[in-house]
C-alpha atoms as a PDB file:
ATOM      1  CA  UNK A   1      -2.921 -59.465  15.729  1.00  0.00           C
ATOM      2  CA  UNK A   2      -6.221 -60.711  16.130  1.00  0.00           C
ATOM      3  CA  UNK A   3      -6.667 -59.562  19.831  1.00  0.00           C
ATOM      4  CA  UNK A   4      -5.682 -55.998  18.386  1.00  0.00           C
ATOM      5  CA  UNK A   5      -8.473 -56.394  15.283  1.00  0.00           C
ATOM      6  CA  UNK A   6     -10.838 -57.109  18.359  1.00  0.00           C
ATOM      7  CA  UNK A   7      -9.978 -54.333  20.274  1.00  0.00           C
ATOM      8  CA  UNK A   8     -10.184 -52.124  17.065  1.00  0.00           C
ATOM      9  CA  UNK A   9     -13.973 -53.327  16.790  1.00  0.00           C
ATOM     10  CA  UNK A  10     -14.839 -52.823  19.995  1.00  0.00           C
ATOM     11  CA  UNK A  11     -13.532 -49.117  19.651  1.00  0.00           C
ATOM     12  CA  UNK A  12     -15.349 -48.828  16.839  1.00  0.00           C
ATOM     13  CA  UNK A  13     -18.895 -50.300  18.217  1.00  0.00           C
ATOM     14  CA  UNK A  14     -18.258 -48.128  21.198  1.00  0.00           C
ATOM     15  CA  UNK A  15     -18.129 -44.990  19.011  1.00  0.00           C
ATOM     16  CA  UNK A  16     -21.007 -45.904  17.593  1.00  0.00           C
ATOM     17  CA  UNK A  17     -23.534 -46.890  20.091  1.00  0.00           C
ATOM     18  CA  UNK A  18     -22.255 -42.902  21.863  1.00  0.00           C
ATOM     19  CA  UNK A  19     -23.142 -41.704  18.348  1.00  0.00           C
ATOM     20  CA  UNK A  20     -26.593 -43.153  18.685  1.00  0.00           C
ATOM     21  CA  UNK A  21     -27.080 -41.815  22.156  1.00  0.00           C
ATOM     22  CA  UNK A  22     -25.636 -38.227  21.241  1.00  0.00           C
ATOM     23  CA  UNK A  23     -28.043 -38.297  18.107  1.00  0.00           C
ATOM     24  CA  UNK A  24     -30.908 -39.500  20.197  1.00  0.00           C
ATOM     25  CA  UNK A  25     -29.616 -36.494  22.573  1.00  0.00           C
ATOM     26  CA  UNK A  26     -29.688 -33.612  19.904  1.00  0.00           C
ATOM     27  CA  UNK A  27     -33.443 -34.641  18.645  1.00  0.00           C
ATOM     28  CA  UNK A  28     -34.951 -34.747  21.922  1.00  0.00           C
ATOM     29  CA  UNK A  29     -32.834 -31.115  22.562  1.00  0.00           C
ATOM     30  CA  UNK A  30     -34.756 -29.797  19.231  1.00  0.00           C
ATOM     31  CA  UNK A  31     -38.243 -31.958  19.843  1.00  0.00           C
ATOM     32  CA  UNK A  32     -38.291 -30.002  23.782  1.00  0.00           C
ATOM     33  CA  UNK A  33     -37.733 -26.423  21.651  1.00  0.00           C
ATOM     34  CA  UNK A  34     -40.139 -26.812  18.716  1.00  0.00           C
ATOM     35  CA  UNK A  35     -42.816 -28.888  20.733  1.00  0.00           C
ATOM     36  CA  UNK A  36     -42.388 -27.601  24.279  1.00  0.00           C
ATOM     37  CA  UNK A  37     -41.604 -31.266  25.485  1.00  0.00           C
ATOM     38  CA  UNK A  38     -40.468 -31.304  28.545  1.00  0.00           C
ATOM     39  CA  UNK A  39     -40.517 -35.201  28.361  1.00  0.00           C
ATOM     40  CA  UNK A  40     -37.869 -34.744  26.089  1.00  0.00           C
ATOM     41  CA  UNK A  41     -35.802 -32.155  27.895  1.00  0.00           C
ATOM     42  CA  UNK A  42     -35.565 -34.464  30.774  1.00  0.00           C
ATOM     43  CA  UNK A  43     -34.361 -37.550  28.857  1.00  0.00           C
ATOM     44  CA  UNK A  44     -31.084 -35.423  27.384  1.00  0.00           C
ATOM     45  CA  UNK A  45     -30.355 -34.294  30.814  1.00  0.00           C
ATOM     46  CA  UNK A  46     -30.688 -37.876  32.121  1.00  0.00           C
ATOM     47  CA  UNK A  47     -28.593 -39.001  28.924  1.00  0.00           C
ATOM     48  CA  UNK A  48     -25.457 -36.603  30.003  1.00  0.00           C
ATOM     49  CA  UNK A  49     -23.930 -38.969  32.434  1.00  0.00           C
ATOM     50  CA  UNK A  50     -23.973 -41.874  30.399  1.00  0.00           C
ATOM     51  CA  UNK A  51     -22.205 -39.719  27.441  1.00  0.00           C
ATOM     52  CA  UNK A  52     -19.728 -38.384  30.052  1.00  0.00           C
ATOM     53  CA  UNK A  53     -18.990 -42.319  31.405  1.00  0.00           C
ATOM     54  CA  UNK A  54     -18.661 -43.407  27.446  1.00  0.00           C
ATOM     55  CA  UNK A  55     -16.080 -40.151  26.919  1.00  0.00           C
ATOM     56  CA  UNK A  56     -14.353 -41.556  29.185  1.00  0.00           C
ATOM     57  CA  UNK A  57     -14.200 -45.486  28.402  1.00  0.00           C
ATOM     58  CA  UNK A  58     -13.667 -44.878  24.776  1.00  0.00           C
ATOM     59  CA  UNK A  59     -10.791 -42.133  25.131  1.00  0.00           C
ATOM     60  CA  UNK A  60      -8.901 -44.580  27.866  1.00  0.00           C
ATOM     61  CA  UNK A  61      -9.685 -47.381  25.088  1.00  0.00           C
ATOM     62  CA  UNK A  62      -8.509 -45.546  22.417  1.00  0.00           C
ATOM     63  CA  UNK A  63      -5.188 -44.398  24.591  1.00  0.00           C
ATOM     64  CA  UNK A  64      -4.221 -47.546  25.651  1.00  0.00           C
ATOM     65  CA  UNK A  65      -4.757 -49.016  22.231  1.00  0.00           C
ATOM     66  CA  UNK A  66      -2.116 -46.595  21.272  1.00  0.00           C
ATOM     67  CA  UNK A  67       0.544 -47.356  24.056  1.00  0.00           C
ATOM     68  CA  UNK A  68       0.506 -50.885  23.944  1.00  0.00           C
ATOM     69  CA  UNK A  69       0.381 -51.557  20.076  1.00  0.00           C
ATOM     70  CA  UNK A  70       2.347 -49.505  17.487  1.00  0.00           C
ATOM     71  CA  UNK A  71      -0.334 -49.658  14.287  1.00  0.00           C
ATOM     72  CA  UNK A  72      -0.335 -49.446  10.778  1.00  0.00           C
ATOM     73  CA  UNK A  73      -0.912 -45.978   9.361  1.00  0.00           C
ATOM     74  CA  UNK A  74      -3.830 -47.061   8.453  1.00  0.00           C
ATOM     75  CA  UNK A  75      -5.117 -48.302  12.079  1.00  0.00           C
ATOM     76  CA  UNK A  76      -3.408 -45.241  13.139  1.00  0.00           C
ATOM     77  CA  UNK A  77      -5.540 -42.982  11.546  1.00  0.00           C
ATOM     78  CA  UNK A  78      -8.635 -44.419  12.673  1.00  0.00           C
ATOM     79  CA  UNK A  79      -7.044 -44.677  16.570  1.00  0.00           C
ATOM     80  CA  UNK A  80      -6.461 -41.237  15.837  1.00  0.00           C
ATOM     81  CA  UNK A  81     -10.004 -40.346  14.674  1.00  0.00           C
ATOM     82  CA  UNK A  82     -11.777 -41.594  16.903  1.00  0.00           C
ATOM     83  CA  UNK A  83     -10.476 -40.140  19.759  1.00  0.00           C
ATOM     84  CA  UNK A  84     -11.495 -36.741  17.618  1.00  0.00           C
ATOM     85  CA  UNK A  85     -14.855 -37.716  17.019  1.00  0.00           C
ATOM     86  CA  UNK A  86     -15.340 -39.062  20.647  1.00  0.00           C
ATOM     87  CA  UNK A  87     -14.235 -35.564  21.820  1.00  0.00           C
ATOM     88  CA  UNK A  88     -16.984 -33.941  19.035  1.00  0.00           C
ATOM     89  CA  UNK A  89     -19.569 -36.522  20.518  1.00  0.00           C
ATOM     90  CA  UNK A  90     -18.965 -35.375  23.935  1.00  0.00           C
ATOM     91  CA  UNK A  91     -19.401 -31.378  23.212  1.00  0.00           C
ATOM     92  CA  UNK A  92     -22.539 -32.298  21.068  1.00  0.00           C
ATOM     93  CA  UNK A  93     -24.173 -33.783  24.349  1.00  0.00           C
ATOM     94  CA  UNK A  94     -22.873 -31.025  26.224  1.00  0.00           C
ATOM     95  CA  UNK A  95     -24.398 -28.637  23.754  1.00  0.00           C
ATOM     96  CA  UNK A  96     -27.782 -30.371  23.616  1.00  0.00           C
ATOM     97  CA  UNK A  97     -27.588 -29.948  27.311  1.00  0.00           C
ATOM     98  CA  UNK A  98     -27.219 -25.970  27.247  1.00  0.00           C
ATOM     99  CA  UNK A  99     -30.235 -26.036  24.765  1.00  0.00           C
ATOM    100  CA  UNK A 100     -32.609 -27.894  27.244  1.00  0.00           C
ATOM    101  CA  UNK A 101     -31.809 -25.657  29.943  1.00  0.00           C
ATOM    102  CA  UNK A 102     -32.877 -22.329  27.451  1.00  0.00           C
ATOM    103  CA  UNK A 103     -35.285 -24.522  26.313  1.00  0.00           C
ATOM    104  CA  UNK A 104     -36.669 -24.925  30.207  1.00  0.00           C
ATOM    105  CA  UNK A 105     -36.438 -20.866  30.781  1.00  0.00           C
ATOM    106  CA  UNK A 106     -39.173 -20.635  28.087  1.00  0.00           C
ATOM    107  CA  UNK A 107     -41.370 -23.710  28.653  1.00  0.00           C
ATOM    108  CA  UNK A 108     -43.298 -21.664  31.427  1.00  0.00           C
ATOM    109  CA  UNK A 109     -44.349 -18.738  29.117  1.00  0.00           C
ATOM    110  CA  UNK A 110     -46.148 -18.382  25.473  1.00  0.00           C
ATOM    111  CA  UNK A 111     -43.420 -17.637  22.892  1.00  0.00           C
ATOM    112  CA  UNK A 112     -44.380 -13.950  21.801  1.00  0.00           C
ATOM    113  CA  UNK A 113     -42.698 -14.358  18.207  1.00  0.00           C
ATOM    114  CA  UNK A 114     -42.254 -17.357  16.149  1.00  0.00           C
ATOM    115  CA  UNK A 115     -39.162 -19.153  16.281  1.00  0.00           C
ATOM    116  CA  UNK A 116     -37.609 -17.315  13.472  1.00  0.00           C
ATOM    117  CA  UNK A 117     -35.191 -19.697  11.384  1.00  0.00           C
ATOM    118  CA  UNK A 118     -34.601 -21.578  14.179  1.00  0.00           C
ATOM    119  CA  UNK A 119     -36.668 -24.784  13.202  1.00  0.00           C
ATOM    120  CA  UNK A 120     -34.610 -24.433   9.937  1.00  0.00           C
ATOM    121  CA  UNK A 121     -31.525 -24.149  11.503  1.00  0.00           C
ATOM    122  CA  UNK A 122     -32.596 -27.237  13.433  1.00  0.00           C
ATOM    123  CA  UNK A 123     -33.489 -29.506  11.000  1.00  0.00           C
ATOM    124  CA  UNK A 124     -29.879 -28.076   8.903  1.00  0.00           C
ATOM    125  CA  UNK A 125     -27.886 -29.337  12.243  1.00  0.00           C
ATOM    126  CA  UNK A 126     -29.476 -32.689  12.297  1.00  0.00           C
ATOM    127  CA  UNK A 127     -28.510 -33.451   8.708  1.00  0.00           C
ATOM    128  CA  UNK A 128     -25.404 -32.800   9.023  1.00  0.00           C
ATOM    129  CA  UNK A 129     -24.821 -34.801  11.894  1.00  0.00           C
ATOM    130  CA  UNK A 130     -26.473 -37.874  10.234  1.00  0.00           C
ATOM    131  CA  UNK A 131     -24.377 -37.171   7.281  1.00  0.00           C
ATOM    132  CA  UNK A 132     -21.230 -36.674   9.273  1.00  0.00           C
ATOM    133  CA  UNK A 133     -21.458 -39.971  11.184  1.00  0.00           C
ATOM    134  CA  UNK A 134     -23.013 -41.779   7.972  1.00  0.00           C
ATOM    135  CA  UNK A 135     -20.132 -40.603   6.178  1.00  0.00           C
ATOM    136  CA  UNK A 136     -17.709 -42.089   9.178  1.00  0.00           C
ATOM    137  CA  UNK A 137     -19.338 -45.359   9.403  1.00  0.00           C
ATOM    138  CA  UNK A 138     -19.709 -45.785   5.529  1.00  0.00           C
ATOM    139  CA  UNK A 139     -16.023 -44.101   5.310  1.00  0.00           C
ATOM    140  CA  UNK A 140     -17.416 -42.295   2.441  1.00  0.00           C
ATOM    141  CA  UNK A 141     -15.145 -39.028   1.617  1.00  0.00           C
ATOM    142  CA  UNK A 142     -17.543 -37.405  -0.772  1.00  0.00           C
ATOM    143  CA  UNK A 143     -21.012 -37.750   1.517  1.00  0.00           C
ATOM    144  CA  UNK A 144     -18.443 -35.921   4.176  1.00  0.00           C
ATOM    145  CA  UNK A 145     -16.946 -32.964   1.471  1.00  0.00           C
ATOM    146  CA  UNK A 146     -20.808 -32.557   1.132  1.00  0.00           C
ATOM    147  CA  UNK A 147     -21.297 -31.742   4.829  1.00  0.00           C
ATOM    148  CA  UNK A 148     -18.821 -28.976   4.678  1.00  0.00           C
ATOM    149  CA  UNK A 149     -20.418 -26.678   2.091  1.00  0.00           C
ATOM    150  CA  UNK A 150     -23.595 -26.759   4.565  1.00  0.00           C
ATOM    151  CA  UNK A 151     -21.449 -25.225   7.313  1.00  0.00           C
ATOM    152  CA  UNK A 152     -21.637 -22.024   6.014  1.00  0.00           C
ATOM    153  CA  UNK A 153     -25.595 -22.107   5.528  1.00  0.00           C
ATOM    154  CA  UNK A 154     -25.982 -22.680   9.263  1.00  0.00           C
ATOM    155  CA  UNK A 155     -23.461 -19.554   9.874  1.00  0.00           C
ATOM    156  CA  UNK A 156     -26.170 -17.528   7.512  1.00  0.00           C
ATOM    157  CA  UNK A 157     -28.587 -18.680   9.433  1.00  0.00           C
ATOM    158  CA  UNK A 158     -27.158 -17.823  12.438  1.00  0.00           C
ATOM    159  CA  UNK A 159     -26.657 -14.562  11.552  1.00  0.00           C
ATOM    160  CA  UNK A 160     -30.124 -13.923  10.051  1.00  0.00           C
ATOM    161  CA  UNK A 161     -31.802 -15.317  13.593  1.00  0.00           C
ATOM    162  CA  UNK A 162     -29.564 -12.489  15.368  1.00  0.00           C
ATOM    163  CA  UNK A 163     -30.578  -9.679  13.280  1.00  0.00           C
ATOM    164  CA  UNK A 164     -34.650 -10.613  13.648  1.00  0.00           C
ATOM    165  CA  UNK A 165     -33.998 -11.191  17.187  1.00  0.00           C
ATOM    166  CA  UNK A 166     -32.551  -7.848  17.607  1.00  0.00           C
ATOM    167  CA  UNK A 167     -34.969  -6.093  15.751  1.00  0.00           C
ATOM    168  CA  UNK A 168     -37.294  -7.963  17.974  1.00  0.00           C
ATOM    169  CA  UNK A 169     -35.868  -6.633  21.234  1.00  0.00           C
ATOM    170  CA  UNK A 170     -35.757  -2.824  19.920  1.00  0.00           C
ATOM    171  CA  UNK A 171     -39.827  -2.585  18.875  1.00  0.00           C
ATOM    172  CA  UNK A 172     -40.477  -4.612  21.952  1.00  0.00           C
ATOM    173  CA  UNK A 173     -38.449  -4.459  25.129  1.00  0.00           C
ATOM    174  CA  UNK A 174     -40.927  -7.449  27.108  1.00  0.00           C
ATOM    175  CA  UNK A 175     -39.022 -10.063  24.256  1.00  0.00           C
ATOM    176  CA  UNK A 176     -35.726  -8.933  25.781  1.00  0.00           C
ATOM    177  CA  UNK A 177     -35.435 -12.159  27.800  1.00  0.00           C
ATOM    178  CA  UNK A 178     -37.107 -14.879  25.340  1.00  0.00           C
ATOM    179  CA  UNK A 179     -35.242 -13.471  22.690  1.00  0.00           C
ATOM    180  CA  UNK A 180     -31.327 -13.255  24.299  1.00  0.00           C
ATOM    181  CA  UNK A 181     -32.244 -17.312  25.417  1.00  0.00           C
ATOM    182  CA  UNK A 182     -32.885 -17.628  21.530  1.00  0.00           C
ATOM    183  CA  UNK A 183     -30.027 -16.190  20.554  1.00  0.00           C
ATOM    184  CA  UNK A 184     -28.107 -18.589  22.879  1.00  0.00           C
ATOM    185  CA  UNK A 185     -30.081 -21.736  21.240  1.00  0.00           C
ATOM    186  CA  UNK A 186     -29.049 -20.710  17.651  1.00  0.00           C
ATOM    187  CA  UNK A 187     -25.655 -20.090  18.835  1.00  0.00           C
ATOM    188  CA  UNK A 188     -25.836 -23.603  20.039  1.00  0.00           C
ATOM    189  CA  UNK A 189     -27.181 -24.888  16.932  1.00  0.00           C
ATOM    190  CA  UNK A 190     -24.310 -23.762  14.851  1.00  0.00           C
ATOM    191  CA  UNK A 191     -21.770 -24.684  17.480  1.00  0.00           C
ATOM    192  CA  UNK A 192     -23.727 -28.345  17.026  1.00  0.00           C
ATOM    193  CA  UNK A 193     -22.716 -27.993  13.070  1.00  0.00           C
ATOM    194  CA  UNK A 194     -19.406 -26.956  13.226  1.00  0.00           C
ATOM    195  CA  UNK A 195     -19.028 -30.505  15.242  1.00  0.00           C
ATOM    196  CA  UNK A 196     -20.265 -31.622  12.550  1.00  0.00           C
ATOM    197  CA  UNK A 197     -17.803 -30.499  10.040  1.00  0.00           C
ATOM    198  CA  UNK A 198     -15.013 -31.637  12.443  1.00  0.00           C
ATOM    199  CA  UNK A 199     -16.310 -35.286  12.111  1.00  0.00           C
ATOM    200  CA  UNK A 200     -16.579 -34.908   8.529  1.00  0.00           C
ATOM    201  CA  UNK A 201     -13.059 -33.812   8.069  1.00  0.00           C
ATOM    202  CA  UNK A 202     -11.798 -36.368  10.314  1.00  0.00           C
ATOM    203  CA  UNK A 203     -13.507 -38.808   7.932  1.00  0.00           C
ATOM    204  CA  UNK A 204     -11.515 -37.295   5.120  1.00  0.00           C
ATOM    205  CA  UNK A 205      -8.899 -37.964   7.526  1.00  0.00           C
ATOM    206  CA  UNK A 206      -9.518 -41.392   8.057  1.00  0.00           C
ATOM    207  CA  UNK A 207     -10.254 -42.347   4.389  1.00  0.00           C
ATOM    208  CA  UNK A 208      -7.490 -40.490   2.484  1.00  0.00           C
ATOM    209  CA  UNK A 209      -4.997 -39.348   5.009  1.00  0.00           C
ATOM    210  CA  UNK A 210      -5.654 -35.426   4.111  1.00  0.00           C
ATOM    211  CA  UNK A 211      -6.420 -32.806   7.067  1.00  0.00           C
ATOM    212  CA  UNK A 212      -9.003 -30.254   5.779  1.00  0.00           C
ATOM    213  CA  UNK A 213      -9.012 -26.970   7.733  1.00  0.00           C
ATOM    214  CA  UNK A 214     -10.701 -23.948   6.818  1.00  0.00           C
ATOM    215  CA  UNK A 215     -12.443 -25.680   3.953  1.00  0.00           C
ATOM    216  CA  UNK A 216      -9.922 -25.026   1.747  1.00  0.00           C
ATOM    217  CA  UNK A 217     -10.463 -28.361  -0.429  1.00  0.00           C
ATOM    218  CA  UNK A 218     -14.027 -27.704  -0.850  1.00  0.00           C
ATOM    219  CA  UNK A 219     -13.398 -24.066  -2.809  1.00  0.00           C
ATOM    220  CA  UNK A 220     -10.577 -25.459  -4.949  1.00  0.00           C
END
């Protein structure tokens, strides 16, 4: 039993230290946007293996934690989890990835229009991934309910960059390019926040044993 309690730190402390590095990831992926760093856009591509090995280590961890040892429901839940969250991790790097590369296509060129609500929708994502793995390592079910209610500001968000964007590319056809790699960056940020809300309802998950889809507990 105590090998197993072992094992269940070191799954834990792995999940962690990939949550640092995927954090560390999406700041730098923001930071290379907002400041034009390509310092910064260089480090998250350089960070993408090392997320991809951890993936890896922590799923086959996880697995085999699972085939050898039949847990508590408890234990269970959090075996369970964290091969969720590990999979959210991985897409988040991924993600931070695909808003470097946008983030490259522009470095070369002045930006013609402000960002728009991107910074905002920047700054929105981070939170909630702070919160989200706050709330996991605290195992604190109401800091997570309080991530999902921000899900649908980012979608606003989202939808208010498109529209500006658009208008942008009718009165001015030269934006046409900037503008659709813009688009794909604040499509990225929400896709960043609705991993978000994944982690934070595999918290509730892990704390009360209650699977939250579609928000549905947050409206009641």
């Amino acid at each position: 039993m105590r090998h197993f309690e072992e094992e269940l730190e070191n799954l834990r402390n792995r999940l962690l230290e990939m949550s640092g590095l995927v954090e560390d990831s999406v700041y730098r992926s923001i930071q290379s946007l907002i400041e034009k760093d390509e310092a910064a856009a260089q480090q998250v591509l350089q960070n993408e293996a090392r997320i991809n090995r951890m993936e890896i280590q922590i799923d086959e961890l996880a697995t085999s934690l699972l085939a050898r040892v039949q847990p508590m429901a408890t234990d269970l839940r959090f075996i369970t989890a964290a091969i969720k969250i590990n999979n959210d991790l991985e897409r988040m790097g991924d993600i931070s990835v695909n808003i470097v590369r946008r983030t490259l296509a522009l470095m070369g060129e002045p930006i013609s229009k402000v960002l728009v609500d991107i910074p905002h929708m920047a700054t929105l994502a981070q939170s909630m991934i702070r919160k989200s793995l706050d709330a996991f390592v605290r195992k604190d079910p109401e800091l997570a309910r309080s991530i999902l209610t921000s899900d649908d500001v980012i979608d606003q968000l989202r939808d208010s960059v498109y529209e500006e964007l658009i208008g942008l590319m009718e009165r001015d056809p030269t934006t046409v390019r900037q503008s659709i790699n813009l688009m794909f960056i604040a499509r990225a940020l929400e896709r960043l926040a609705d991993h978000a809300t994944n982690i934070a309802e595999d918290v509730l998950f892990l704390v009360e044993g209650v699977e939250v889809r579609h928000h549905a507990e947050v409206h009641e």
